[in-house]
N, C-alpha and C. Protein backbone atom coordinates (compact mmCIF):
# COMPACT_ATOMS: atom_id res chain seq x y z
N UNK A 1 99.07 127.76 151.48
CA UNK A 1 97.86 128.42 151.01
C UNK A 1 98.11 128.94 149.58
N UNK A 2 97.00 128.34 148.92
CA UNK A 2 97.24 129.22 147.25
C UNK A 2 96.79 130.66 147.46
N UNK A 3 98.05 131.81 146.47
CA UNK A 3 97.87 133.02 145.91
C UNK A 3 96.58 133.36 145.36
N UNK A 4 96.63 134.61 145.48
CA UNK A 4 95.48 135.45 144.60
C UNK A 4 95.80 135.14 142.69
N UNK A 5 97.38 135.52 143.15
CA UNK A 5 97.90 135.32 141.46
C UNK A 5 97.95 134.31 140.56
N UNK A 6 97.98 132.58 141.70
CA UNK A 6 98.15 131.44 141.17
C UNK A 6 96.69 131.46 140.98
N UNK A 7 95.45 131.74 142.14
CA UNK A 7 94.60 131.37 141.98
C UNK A 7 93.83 131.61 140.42
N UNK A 8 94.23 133.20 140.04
CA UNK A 8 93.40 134.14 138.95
C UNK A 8 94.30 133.00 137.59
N UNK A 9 95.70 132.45 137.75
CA UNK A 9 95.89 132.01 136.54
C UNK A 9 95.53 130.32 135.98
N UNK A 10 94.74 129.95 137.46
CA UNK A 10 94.36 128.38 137.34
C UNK A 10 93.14 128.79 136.73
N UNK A 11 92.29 130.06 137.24
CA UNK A 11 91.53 129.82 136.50
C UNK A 11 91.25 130.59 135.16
N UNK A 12 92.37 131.25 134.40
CA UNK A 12 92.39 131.32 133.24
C UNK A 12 92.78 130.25 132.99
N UNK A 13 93.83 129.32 133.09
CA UNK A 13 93.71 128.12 132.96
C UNK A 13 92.87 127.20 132.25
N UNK A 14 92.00 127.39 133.38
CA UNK A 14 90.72 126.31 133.31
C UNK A 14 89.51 126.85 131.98
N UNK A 15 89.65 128.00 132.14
CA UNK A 15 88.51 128.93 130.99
C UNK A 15 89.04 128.39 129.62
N UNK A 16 90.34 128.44 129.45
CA UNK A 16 91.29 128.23 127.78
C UNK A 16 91.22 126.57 127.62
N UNK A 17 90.77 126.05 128.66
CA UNK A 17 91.14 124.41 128.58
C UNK A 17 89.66 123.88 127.97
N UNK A 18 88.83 125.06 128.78
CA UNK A 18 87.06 124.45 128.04
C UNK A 18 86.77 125.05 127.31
N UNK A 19 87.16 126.01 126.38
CA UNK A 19 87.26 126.97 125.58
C UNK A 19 87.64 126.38 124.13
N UNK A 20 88.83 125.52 124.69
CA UNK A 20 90.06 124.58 123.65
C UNK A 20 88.85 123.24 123.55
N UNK A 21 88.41 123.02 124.54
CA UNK A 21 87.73 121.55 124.60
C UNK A 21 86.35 121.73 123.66
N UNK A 22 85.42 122.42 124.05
CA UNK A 22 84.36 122.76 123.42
C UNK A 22 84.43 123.13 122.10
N UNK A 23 85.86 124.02 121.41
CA UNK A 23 85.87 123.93 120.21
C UNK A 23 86.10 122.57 119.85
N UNK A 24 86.84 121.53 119.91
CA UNK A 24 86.72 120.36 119.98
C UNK A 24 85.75 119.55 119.66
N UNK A 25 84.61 119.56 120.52
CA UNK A 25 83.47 119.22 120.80
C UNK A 25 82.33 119.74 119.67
N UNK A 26 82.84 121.09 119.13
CA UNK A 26 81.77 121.83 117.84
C UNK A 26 82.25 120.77 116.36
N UNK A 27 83.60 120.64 116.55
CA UNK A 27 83.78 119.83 115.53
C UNK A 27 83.72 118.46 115.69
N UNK A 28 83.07 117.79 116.47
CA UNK A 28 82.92 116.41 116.34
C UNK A 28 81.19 116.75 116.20
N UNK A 29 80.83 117.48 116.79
CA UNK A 29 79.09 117.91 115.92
C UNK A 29 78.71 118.04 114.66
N UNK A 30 79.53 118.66 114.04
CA UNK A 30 80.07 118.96 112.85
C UNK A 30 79.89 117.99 112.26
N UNK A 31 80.92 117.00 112.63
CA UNK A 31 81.26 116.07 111.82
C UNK A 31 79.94 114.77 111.92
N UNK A 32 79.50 114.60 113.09
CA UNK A 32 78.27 113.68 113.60
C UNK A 32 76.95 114.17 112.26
N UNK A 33 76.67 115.96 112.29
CA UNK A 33 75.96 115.90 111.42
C UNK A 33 76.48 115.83 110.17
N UNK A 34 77.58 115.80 109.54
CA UNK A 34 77.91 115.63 108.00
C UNK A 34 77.45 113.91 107.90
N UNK A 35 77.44 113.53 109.51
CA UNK A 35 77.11 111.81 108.86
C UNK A 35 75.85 111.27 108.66
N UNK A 36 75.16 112.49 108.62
CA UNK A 36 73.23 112.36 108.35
C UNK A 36 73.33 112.00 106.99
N UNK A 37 74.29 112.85 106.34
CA UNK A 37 74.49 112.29 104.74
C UNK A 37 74.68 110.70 104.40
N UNK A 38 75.42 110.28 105.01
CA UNK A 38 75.95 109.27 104.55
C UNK A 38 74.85 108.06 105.33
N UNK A 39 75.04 107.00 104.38
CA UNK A 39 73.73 106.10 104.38
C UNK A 39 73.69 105.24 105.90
N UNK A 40 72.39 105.50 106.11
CA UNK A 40 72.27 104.20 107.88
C UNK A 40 72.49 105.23 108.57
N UNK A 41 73.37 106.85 108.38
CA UNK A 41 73.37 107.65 109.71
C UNK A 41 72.38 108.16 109.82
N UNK A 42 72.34 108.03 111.34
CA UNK A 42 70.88 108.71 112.11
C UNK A 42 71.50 109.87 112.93
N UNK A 43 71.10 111.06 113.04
CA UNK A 43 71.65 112.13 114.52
C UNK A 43 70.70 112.12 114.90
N UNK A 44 69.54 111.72 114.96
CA UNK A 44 68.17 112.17 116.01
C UNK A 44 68.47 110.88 117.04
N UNK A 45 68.94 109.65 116.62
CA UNK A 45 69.13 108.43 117.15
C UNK A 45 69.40 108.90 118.80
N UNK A 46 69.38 108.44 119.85
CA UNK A 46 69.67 108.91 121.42
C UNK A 46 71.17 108.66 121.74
N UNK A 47 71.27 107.32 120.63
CA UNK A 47 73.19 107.49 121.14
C UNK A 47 73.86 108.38 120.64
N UNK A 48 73.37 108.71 119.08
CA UNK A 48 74.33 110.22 118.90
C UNK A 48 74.77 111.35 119.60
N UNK A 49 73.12 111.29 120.64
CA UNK A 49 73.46 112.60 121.71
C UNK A 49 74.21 112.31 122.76
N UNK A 50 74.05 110.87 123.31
CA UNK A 50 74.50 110.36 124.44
C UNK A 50 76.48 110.79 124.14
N UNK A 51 76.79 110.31 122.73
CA UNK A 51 78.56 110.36 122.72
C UNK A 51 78.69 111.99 122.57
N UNK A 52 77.40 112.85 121.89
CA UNK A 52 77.80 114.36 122.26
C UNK A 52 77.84 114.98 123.74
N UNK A 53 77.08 114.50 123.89
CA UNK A 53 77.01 114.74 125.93
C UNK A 53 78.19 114.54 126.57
N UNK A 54 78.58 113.26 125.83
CA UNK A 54 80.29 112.70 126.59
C UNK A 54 81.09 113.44 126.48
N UNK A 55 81.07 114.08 125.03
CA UNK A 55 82.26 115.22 124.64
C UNK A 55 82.60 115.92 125.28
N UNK A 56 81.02 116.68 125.37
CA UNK A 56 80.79 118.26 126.31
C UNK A 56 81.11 117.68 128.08
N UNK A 57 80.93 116.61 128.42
CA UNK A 57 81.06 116.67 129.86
C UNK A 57 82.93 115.76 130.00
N UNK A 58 83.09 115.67 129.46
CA UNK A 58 84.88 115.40 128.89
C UNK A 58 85.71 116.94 129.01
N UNK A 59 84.69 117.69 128.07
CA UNK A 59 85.88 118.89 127.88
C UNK A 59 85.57 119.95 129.67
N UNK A 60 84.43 119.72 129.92
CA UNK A 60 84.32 120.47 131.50
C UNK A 60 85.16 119.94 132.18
N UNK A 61 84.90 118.59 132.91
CA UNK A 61 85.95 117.66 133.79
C UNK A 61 87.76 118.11 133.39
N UNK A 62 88.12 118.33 131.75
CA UNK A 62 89.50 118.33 131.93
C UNK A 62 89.70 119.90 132.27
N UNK A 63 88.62 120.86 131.98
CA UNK A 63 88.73 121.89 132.46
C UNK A 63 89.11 122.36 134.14
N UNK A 64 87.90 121.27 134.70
CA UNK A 64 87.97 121.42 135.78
C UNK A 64 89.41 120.59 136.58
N UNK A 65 89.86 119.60 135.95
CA UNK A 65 91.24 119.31 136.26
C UNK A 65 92.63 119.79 136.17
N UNK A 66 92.60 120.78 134.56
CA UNK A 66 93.62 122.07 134.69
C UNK A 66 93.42 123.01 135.60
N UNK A 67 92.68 123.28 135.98
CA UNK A 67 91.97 124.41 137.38
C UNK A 67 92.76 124.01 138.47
N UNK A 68 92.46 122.73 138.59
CA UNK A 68 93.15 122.10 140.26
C UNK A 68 94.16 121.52 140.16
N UNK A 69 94.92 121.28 138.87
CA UNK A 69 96.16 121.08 138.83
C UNK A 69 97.33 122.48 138.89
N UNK A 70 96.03 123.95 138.09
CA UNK A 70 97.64 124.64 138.24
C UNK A 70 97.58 125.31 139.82
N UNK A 71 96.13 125.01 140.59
CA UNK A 71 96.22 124.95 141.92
C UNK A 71 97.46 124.24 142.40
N UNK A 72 97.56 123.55 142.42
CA UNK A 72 98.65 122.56 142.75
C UNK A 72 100.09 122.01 142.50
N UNK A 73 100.04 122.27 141.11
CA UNK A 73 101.53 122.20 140.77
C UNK A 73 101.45 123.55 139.86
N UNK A 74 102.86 124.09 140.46
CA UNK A 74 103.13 125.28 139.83
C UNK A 74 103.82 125.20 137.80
N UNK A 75 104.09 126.03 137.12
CA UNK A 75 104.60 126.10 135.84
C UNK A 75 106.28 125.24 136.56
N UNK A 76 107.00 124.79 135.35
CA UNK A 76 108.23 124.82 135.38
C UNK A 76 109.46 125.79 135.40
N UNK A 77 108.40 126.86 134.68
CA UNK A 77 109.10 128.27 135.03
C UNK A 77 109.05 128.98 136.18
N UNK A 78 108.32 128.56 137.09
CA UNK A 78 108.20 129.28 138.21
C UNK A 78 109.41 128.71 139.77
């Protein structure tokens, strides 16, 4: 049975992993709109949003996989 203690640090864990991811994710927005500048880019286009969507549901999923991994396997220090 998982701890109270493992449980509270999988899911700080998991908070710093989508935290880390989503900043991630601000800078590929970032960068998607600096490409409105440059000639032929579109961001209103539906695939622009479609690969931002991917980002944002990329950085949840690995969130949600550090969560249930430090469920599961403990630190090396421990």
């Amino acid at each position: 049975m998982t701890t109270t203690p493992t449980r509270a640090d999988a899911a700080d864990r998991g908070w710093r992993t989508l935290i880390q991811g989503l900043a991630i994710d601000v800078l590929v927005a970032v960068a998607a709109v600096l490409l409105v500048w440059l000639p032929d880019a579109d961001i209103s286009k539906v695939e622009a949003w479609i690969v931002l969507g991917t980002a944002v549901a990329k950085s949840v999923l690995t969130a949600v996989a550090s969560y249930v991994m430090r469920l599961k396997v403990a630190p090396g220090g421990e």
